[in-house]
Protein backbone atom coordinates (compact mmCIF):
# COMPACT_ATOMS: atom_id res chain seq x y z
CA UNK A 1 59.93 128.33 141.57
CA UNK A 2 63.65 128.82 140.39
CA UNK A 3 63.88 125.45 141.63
CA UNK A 4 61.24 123.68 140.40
CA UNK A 5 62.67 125.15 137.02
CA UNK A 6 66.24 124.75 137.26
CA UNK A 7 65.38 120.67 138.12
CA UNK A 8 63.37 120.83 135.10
CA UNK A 9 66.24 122.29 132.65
CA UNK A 10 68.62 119.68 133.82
CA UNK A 11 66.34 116.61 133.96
CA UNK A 12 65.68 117.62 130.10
CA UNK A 13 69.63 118.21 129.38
CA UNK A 14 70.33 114.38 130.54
CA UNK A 15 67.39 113.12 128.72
CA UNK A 16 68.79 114.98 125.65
CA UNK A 17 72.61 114.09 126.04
CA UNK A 18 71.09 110.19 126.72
CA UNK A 19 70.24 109.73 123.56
CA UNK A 20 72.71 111.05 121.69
CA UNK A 21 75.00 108.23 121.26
CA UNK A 22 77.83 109.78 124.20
CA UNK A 23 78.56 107.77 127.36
CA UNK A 24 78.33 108.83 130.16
CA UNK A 25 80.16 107.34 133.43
CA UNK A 26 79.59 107.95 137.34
CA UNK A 27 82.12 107.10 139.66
CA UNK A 28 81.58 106.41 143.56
CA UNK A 29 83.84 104.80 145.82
CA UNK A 30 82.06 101.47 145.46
CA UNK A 31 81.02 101.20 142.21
CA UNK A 32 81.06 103.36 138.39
CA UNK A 33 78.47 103.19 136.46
CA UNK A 34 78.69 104.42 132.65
CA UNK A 35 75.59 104.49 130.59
CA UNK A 36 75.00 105.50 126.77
CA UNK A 37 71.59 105.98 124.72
CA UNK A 38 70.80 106.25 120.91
CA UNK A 39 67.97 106.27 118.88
CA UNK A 40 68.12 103.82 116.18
CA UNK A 41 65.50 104.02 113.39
CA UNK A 42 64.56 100.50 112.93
CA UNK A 43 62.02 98.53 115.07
CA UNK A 44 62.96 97.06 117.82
CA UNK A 45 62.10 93.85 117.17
CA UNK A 46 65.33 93.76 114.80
CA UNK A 47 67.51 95.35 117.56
CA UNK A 48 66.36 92.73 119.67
CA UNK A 49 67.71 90.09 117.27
CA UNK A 50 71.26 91.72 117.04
CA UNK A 51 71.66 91.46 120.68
CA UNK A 52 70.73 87.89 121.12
CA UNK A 53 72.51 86.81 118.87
CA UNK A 54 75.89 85.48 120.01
CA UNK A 55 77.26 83.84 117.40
CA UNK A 56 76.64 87.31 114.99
CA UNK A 57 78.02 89.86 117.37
CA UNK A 58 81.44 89.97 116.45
CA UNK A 59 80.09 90.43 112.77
CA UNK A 60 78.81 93.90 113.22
CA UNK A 61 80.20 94.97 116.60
CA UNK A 62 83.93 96.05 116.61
CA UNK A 63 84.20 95.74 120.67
CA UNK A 64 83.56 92.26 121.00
CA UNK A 65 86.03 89.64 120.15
CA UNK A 66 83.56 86.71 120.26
CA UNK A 67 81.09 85.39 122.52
CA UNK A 68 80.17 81.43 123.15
CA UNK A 69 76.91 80.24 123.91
CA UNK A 70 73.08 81.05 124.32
CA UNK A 71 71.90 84.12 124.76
CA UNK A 72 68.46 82.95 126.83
CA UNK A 73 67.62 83.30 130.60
CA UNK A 74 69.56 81.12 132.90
CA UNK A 75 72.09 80.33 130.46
CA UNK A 76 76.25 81.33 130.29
CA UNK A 77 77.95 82.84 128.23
CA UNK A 78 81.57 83.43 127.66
CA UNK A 79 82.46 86.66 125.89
CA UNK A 80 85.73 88.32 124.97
CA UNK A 81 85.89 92.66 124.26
CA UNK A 82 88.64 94.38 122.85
CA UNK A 83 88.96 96.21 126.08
CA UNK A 84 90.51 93.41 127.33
CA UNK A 85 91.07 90.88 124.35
CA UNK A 86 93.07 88.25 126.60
CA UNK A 87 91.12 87.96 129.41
CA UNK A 88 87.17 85.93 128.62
CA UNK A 89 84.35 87.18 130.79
CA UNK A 90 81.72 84.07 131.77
CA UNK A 91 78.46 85.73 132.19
CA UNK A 92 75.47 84.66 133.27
CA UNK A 93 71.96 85.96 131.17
CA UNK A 94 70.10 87.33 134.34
CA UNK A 95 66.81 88.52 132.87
CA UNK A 96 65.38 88.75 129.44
CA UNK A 97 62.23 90.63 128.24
CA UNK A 98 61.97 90.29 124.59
CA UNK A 99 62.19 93.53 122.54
CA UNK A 100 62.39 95.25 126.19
CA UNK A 101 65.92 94.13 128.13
CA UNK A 102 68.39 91.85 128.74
CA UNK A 103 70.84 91.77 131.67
CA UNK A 104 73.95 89.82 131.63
CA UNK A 105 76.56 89.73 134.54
CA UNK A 106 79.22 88.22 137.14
CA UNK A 107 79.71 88.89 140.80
CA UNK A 108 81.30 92.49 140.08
CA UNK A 109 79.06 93.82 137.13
CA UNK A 110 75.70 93.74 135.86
CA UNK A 111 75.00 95.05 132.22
CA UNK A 112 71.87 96.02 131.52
CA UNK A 113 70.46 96.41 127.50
CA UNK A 114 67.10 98.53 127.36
CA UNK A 115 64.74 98.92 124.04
CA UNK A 116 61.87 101.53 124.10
CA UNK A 117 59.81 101.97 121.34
CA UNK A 118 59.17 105.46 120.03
CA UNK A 119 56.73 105.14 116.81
CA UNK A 120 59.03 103.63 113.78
CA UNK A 121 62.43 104.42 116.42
CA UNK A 122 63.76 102.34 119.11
CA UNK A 123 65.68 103.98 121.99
CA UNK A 124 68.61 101.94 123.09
CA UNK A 125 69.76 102.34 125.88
CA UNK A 126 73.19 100.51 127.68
CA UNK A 127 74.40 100.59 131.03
CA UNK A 128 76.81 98.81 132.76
CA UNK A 129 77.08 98.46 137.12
CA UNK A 130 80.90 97.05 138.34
CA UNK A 131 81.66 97.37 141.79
CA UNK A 132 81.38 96.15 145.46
CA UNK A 133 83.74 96.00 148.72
CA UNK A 134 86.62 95.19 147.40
CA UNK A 135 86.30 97.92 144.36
CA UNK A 136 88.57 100.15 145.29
CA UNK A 137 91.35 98.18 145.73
CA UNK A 138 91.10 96.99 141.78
CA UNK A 139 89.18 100.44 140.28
CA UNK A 140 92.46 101.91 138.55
CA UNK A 141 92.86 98.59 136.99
CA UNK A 142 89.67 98.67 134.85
CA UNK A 143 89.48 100.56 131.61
CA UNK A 144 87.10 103.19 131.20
CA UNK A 145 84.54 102.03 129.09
CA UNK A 146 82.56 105.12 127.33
CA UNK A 147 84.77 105.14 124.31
CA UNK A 148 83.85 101.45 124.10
CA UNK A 149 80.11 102.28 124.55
CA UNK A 150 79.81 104.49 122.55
CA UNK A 151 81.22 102.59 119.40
CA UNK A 152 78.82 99.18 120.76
CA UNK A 153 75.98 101.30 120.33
CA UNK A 154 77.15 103.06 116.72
CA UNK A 155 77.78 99.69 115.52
CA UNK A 156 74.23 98.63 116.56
CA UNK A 157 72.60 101.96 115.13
CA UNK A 158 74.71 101.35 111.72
CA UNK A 159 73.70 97.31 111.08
CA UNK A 160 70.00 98.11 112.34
CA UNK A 161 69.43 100.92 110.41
CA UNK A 162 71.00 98.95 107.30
CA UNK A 163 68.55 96.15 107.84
CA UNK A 164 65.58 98.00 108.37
CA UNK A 165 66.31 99.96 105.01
CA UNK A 166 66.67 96.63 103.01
CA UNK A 167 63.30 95.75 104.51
């Protein structure tokens, strides 16, 4: 029973530090994996529009440089962080679900943008997958990315919550 308990606490702890804006990033041999969740108090039907956006992200979100091109299923995109302000990214927009998620990615990395409604909130949710056979030879190379997270998704809490007020 100690346990069945003990699962329970910590199960709860990760749902609780999910949402609370703070990445969170899991490193394997093959792969890292860093994740962050918020809950932003506007519908998600407007955090939806933010992040399909393209030509608007730069606007309100101080990681990203710029990105070029559609943000629609099937299409590419070409984006530039601050991480790495020099070097451009070409994605490709794997799967879209309106007001649900949106997956973008290359042959190393899939990123993966998750909306759940919860009455008048939306839980947001971020996680991003780089890795493969060849990751350990190029790992130390990459930047972590939680500090980075963690301001995408303040910057997405902040310009939501601002339009859902002047709603």
């Amino acid at each position: 029973m100690k346990i069945i308990i003990t699962i329970f606490m910590l199960m709860t702890s990760f749902t609780a530090m999910a949402q609370d804006g703070k990445a969170n990033t899991v490193k394997n041999t093959f792969n890292r994996k860093t994740t962050v969740s918020t809950s932003i108090n506007a519908d998600a039907s407007i955090v939806w529009a933010l992040l399909t956006n393209a030509s608007d992200f730069s606007r309100w979100n101080s990681t990203i440089v710029s990105i070029e091109g559609e943000i629609q299923k099937g299409e590419k995109i070409k984006l530039k962080s601050t991480l790495d302000p020099g070097r451009t990214f070409k994605l490709k927009i794997k799967e879209v679900v309106p007001e649900q998620k949106l997956v973008w990615g290359d042959a190393l990395g899939k990123r993966t943008y998750s909306l759940e409604k919860q009455g008048d909130s939306t839980l947001f949710t971020m996680a991003e997958k780089i890795g493969g056979l060849m990751f350990p030879l190029f790992a130390k190379k990459i930047p972590p990315f939680d500090e980075s997270f963690e301001q995408f998704a303040s910057d997405l809490k902040k310009e939501a919550e601002t339009i859902s007020k002047s709603k």
